[in-house]
PDB file of N, CA and C in Angstrom:
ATOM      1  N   UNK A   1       5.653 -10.565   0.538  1.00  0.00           N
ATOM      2  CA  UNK A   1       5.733 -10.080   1.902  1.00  0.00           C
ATOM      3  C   UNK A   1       6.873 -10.750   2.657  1.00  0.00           C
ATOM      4  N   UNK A   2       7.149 -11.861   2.397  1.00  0.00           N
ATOM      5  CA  UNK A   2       8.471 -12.643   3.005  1.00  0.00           C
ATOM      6  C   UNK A   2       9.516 -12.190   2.705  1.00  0.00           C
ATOM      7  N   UNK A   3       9.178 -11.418   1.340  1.00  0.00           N
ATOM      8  CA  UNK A   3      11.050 -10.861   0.817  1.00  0.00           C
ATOM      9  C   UNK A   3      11.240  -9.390   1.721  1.00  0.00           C
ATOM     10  N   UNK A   4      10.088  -8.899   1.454  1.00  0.00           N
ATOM     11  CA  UNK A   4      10.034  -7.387   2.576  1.00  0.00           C
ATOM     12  C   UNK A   4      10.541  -7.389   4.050  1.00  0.00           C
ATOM     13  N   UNK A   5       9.850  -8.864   4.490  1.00  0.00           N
ATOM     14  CA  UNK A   5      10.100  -8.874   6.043  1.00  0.00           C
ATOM     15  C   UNK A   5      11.436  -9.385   5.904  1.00  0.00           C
ATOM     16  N   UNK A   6      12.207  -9.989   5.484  1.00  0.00           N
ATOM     17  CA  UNK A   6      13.863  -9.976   5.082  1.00  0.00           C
ATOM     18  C   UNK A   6      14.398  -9.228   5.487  1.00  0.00           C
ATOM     19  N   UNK A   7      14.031  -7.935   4.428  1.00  0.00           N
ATOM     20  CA  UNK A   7      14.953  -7.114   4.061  1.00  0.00           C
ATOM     21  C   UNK A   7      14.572  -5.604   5.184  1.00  0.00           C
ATOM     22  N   UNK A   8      13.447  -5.869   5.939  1.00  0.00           N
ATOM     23  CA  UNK A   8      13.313  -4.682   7.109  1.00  0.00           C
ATOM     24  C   UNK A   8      13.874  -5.639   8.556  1.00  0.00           C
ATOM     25  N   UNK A   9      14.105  -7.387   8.358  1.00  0.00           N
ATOM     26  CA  UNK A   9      14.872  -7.770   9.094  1.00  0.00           C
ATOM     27  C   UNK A   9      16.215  -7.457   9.453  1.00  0.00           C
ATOM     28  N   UNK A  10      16.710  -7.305   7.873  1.00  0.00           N
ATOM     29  CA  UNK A  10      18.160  -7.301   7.730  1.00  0.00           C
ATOM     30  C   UNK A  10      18.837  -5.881   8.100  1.00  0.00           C
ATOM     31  N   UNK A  11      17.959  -5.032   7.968  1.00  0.00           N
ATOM     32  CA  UNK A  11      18.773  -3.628   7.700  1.00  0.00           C
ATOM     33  C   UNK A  11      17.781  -2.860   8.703  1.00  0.00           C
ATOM     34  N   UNK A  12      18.556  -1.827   9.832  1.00  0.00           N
ATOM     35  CA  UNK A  12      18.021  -0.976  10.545  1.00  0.00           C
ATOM     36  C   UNK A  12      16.988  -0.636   9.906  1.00  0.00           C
ATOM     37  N   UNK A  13      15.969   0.014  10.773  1.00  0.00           N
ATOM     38  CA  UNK A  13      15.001   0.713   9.909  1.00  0.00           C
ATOM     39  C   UNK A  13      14.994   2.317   9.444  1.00  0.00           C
ATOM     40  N   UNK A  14      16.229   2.837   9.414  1.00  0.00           N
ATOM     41  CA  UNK A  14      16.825   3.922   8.565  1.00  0.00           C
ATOM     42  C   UNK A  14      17.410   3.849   8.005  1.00  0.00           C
ATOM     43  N   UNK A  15      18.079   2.020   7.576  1.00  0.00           N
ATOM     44  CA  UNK A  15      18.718   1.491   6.580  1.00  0.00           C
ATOM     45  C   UNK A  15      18.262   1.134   5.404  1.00  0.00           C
ATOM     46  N   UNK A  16      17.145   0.498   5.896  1.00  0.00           N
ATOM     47  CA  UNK A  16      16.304  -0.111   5.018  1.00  0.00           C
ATOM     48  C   UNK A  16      16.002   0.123   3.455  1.00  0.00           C
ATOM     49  N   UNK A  17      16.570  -0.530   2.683  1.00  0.00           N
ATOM     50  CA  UNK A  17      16.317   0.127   0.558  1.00  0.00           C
ATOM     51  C   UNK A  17      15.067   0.427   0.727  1.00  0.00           C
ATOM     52  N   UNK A  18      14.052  -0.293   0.882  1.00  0.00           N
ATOM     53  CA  UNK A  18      12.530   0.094   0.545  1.00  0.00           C
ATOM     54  C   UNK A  18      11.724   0.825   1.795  1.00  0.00           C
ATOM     55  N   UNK A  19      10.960   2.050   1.706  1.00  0.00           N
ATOM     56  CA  UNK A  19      10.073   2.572   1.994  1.00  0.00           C
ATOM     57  C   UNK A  19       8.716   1.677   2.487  1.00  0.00           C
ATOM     58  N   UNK A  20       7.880   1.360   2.963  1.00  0.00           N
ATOM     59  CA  UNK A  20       6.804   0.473   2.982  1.00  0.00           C
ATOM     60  C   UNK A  20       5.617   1.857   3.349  1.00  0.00           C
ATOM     61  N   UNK A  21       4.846   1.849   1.986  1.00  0.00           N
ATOM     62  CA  UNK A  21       3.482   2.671   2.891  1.00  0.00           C
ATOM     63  C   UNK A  21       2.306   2.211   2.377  1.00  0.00           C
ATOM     64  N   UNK A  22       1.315   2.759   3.387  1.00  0.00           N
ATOM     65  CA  UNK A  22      -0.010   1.762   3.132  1.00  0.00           C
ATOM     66  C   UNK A  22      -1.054   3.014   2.896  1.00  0.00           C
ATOM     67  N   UNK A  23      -1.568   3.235   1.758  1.00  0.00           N
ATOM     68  CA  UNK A  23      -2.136   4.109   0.939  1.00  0.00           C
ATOM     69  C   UNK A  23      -3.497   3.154   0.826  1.00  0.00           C
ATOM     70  N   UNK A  24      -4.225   3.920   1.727  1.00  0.00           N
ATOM     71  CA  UNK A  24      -5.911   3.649   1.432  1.00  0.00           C
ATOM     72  C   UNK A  24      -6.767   4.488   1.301  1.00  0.00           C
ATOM     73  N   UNK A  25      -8.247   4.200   0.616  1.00  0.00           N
ATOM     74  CA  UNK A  25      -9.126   5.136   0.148  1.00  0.00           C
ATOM     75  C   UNK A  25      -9.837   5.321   1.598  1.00  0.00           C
ATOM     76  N   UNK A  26      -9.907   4.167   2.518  1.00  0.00           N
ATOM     77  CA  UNK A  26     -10.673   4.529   3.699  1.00  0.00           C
ATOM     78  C   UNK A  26      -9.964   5.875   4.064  1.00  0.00           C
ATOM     79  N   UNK A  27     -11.044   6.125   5.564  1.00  0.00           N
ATOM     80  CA  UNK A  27     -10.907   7.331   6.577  1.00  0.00           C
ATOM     81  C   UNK A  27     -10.133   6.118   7.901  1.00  0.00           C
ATOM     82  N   UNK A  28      -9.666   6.646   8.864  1.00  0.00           N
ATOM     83  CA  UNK A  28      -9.619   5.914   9.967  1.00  0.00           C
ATOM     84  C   UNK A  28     -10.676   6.378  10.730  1.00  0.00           C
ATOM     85  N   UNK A  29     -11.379   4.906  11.083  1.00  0.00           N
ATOM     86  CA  UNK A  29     -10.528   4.259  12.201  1.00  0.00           C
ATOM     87  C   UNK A  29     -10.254   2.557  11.419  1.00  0.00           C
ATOM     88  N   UNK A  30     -10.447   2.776  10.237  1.00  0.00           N
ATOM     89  CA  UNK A  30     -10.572   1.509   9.070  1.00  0.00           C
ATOM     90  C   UNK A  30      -8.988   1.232   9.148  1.00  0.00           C
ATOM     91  N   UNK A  31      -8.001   1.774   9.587  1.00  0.00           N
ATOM     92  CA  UNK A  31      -6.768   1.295   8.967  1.00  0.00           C
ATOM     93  C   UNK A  31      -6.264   0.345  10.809  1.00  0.00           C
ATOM     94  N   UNK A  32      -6.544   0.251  11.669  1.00  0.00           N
ATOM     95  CA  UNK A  32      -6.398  -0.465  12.677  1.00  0.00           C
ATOM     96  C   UNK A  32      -6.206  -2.020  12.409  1.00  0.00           C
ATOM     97  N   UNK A  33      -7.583  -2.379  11.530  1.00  0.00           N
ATOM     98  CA  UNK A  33      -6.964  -3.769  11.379  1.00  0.00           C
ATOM     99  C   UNK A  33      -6.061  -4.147  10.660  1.00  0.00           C
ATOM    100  N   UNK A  34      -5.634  -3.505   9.779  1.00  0.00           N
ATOM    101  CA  UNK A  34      -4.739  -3.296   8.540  1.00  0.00           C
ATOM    102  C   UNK A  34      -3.333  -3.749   8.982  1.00  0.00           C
ATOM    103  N   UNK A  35      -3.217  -2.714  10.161  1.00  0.00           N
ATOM    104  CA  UNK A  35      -1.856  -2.530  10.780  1.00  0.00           C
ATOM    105  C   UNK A  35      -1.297  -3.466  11.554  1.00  0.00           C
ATOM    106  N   UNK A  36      -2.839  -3.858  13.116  1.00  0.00           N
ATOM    107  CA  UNK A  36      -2.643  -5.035  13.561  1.00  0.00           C
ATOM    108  C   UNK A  36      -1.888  -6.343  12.737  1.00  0.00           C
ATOM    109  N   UNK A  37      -2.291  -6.615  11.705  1.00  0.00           N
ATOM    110  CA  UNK A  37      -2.316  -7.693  10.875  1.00  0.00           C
ATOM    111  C   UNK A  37      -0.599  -7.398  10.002  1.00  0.00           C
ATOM    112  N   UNK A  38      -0.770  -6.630   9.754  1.00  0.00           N
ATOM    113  CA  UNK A  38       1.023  -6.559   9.018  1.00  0.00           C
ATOM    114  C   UNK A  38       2.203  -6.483   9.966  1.00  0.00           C
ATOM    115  N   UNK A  39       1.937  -6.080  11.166  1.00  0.00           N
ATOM    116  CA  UNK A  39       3.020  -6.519  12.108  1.00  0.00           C
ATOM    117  C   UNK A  39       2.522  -7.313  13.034  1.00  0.00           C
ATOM    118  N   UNK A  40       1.579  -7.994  12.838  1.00  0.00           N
ATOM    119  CA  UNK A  40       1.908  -9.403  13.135  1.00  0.00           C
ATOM    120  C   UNK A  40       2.317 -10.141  12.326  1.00  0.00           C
ATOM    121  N   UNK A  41       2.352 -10.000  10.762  1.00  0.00           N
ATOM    122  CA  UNK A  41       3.053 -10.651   9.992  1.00  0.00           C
ATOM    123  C   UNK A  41       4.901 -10.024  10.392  1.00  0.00           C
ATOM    124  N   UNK A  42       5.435  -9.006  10.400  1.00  0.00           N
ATOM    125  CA  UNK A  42       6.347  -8.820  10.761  1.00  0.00           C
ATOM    126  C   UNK A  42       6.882  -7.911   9.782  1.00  0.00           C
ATOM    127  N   UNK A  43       5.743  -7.357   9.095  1.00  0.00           N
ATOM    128  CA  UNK A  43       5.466  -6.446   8.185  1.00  0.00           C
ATOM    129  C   UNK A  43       5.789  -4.468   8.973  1.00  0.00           C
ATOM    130  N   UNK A  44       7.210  -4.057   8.500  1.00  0.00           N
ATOM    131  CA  UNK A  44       6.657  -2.287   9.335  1.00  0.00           C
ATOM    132  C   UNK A  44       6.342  -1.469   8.342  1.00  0.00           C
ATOM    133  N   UNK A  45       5.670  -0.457   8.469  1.00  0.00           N
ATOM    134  CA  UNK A  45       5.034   0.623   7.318  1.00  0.00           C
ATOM    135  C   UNK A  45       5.926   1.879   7.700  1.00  0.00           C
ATOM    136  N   UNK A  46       6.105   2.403   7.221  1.00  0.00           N
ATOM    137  CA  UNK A  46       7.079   3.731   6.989  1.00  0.00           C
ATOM    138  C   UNK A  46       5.861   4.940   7.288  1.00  0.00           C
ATOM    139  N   UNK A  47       4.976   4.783   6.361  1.00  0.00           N
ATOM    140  CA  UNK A  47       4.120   5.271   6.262  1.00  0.00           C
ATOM    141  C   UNK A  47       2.892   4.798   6.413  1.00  0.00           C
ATOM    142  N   UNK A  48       1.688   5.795   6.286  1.00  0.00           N
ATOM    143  CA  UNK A  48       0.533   5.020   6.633  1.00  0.00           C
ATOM    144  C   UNK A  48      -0.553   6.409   6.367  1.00  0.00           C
ATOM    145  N   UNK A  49      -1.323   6.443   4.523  1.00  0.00           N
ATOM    146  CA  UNK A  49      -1.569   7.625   4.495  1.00  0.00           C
ATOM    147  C   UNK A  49      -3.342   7.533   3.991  1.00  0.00           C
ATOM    148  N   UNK A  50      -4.679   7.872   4.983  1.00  0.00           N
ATOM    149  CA  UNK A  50      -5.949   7.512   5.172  1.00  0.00           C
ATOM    150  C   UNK A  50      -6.605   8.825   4.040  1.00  0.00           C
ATOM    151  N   UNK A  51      -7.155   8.388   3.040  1.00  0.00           N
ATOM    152  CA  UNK A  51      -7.562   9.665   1.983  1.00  0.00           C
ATOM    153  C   UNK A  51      -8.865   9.914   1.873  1.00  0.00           C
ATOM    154  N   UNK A  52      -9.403   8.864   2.871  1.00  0.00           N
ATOM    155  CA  UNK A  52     -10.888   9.140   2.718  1.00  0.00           C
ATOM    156  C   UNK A  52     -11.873   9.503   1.386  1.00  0.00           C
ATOM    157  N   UNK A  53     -11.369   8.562   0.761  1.00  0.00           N
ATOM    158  CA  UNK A  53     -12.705   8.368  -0.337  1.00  0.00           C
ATOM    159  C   UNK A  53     -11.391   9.497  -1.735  1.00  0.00           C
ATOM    160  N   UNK A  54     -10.892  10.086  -1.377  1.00  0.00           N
ATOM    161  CA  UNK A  54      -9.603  11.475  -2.143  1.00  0.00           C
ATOM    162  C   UNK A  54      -9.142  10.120  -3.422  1.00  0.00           C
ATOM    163  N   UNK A  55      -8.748  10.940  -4.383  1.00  0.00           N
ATOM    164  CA  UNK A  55      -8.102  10.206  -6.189  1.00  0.00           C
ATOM    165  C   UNK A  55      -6.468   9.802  -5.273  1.00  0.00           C
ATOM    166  N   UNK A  56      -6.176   8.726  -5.496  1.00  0.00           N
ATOM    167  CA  UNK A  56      -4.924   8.179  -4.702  1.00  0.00           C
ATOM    168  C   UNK A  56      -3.575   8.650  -5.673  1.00  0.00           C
ATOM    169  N   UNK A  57      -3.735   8.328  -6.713  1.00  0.00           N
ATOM    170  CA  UNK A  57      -2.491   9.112  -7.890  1.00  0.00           C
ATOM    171  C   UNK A  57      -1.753  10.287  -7.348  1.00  0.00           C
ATOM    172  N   UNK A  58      -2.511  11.068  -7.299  1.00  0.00           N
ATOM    173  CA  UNK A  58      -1.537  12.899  -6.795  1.00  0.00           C
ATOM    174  C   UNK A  58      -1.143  11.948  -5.420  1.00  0.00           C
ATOM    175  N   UNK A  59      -1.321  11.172  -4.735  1.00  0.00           N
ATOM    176  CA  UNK A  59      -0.751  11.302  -3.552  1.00  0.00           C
ATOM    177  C   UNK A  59       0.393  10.434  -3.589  1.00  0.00           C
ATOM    178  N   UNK A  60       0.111   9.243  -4.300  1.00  0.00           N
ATOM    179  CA  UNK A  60       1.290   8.629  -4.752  1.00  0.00           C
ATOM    180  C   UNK A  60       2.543   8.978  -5.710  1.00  0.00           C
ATOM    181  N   UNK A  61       2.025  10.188  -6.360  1.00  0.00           N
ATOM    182  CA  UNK A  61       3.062  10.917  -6.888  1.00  0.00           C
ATOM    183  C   UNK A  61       4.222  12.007  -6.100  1.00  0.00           C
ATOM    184  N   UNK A  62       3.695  12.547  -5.253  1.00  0.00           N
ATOM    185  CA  UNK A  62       3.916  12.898  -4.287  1.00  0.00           C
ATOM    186  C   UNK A  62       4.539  13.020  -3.288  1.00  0.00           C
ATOM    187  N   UNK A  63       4.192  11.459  -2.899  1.00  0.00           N
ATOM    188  CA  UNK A  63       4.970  10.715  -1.973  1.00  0.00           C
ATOM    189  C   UNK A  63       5.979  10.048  -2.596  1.00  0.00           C
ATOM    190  N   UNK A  64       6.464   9.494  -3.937  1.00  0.00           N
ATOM    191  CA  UNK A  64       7.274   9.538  -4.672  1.00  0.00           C
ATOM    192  C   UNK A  64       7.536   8.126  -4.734  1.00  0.00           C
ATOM    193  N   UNK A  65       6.134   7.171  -4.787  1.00  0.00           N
ATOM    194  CA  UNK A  65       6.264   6.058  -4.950  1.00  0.00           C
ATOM    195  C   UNK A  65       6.904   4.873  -6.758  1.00  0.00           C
ATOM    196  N   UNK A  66       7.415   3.977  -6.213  1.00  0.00           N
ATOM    197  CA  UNK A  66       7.828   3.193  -7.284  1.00  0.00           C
ATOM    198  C   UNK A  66       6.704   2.284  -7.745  1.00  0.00           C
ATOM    199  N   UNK A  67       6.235   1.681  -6.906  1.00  0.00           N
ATOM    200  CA  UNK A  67       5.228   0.346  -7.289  1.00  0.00           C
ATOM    201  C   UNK A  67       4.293   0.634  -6.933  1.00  0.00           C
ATOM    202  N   UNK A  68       2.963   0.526  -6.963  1.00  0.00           N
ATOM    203  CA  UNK A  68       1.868   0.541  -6.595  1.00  0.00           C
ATOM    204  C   UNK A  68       0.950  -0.438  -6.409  1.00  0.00           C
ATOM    205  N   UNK A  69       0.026  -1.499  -5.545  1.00  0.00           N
ATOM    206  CA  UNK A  69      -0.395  -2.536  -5.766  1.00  0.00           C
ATOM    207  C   UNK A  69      -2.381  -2.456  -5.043  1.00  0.00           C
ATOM    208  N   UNK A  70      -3.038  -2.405  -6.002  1.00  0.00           N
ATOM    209  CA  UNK A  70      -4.387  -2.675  -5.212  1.00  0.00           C
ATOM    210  C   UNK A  70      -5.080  -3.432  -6.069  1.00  0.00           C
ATOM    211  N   UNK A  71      -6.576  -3.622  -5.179  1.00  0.00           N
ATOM    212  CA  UNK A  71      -7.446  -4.762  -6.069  1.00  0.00           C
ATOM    213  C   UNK A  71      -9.009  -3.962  -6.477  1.00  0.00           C
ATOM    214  N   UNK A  72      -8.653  -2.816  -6.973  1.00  0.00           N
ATOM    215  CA  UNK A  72      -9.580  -2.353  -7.073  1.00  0.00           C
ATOM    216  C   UNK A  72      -9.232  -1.791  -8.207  1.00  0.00           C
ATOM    217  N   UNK A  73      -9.565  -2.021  -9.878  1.00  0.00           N
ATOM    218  CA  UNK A  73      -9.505  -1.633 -11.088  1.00  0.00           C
ATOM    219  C   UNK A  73      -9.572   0.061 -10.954  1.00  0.00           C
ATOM    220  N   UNK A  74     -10.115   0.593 -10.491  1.00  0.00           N
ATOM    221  CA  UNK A  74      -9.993   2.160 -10.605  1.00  0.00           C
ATOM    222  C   UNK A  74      -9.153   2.778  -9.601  1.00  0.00           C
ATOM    223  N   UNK A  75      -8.975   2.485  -8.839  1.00  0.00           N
ATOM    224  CA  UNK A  75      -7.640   3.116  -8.165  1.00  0.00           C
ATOM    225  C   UNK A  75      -6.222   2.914  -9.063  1.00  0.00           C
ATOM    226  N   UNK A  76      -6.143   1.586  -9.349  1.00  0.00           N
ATOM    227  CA  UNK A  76      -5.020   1.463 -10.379  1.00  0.00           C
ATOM    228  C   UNK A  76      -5.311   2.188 -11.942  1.00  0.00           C
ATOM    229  N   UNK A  77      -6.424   2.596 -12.243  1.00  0.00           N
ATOM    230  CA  UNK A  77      -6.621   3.386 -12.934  1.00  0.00           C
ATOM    231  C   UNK A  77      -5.917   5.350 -12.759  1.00  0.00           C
ATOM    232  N   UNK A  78      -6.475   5.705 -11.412  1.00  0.00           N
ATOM    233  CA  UNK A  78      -6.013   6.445 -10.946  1.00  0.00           C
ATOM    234  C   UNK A  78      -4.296   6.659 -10.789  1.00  0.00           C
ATOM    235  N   UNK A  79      -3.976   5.723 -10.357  1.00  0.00           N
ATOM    236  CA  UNK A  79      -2.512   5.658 -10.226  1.00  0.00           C
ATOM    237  C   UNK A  79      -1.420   5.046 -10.869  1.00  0.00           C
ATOM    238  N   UNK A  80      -2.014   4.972 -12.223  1.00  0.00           N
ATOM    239  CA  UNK A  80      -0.709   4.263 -12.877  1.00  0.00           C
ATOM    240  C   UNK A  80      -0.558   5.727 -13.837  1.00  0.00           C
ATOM    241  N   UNK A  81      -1.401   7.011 -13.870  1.00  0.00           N
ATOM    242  CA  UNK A  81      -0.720   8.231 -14.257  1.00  0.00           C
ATOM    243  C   UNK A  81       0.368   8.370 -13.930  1.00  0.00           C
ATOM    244  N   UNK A  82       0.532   8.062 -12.886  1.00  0.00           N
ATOM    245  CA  UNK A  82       1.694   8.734 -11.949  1.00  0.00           C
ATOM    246  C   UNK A  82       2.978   7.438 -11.112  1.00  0.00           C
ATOM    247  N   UNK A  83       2.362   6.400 -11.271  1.00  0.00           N
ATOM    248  CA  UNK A  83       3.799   5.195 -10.795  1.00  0.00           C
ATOM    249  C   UNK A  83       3.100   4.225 -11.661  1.00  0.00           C
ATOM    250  N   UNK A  84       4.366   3.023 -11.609  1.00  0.00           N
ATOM    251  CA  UNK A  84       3.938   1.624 -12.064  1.00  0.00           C
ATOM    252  C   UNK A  84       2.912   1.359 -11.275  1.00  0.00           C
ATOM    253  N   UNK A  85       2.275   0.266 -12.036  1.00  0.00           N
ATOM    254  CA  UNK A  85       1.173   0.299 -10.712  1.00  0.00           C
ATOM    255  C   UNK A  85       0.543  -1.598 -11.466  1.00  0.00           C
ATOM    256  N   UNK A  86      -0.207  -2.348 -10.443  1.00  0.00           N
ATOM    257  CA  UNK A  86      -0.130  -3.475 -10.191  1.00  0.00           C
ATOM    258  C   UNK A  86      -1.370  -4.267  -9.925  1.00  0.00           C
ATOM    259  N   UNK A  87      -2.450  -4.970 -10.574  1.00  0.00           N
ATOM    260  CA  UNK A  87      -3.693  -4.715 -10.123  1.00  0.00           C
ATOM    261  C   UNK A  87      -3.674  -5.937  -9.454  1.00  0.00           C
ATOM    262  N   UNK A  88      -4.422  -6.158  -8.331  1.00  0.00           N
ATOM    263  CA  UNK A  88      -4.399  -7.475  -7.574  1.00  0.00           C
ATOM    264  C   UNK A  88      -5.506  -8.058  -7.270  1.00  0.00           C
ATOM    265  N   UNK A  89      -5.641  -9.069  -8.074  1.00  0.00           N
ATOM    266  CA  UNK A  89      -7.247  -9.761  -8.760  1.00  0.00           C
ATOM    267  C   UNK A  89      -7.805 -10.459  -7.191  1.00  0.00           C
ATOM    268  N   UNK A  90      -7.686  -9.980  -6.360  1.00  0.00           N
ATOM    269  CA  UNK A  90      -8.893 -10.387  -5.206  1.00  0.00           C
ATOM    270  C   UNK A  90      -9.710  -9.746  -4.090  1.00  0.00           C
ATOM    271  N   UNK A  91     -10.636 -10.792  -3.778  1.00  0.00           N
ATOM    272  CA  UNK A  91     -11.606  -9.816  -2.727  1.00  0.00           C
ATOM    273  C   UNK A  91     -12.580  -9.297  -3.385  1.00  0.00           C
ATOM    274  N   UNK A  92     -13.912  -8.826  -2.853  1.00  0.00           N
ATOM    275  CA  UNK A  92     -14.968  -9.032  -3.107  1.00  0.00           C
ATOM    276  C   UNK A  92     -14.992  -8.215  -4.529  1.00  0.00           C
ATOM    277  N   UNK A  93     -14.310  -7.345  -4.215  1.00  0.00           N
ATOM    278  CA  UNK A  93     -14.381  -6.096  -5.722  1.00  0.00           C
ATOM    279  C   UNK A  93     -14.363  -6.710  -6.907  1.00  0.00           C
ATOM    280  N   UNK A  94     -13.578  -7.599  -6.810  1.00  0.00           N
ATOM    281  CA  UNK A  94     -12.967  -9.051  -8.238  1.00  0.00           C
ATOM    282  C   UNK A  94     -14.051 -10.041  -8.306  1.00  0.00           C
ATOM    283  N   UNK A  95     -14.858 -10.567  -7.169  1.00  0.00           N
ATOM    284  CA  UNK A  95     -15.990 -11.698  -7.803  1.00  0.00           C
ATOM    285  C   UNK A  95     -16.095 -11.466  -9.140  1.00  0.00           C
ATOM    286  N   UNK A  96     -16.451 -12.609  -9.877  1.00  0.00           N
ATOM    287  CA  UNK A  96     -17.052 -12.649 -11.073  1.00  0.00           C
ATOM    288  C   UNK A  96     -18.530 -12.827 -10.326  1.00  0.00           C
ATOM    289  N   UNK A  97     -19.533 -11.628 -11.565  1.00  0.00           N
ATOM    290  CA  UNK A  97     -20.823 -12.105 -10.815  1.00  0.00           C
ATOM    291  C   UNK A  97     -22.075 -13.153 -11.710  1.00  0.00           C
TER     292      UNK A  97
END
């Protein structure tokens, strides 16, 4: 996240190399804290796309993503059909029980 906020430092934000979007299974009004919290990190989203419970893959294909990153084994299931994709071992989904 430090290299991101760099590089949306460095370059207009129609300059910018990377895209930033935030692809969740919630509905809103779940993505509020999400957002709060990444620009207060200094984090901007390009995008910002709520699927409500919807298979995330077709949408990330779609949208014509490169990387993909969540912590939930079946979404990255879902979406490494269709991009690289990145599984991120935390939060409650990951406890060992």
């Amino acid at each position: 996240l430090i290299a991101l906020n760099y590089l949306q430092t460095e370059f207009g934000e129609d300059e910018t190399p990377i895209r930033t979007a935030l692809v969740t299974a919630r509905s809103a009004p779940a993505h509020e804290r999400v957002i709060r919290t990444l620009r207060a990190w200094g984090i901007r989203l390009d995008e910002a796309i709520f699927l409500g419970g919807m298979d995330k893959g077709p949408f990330l294909k779609s949208f014509g993503a490169d990387i993909f990153f969540d912590d939930q084994k079946g979404h990255c299931n879902s979406a490494r059909e269709h991009v690289a994709t990145g599984h991120v071992p935390h939060g409650i989904a990951n406890e060992k029980l």
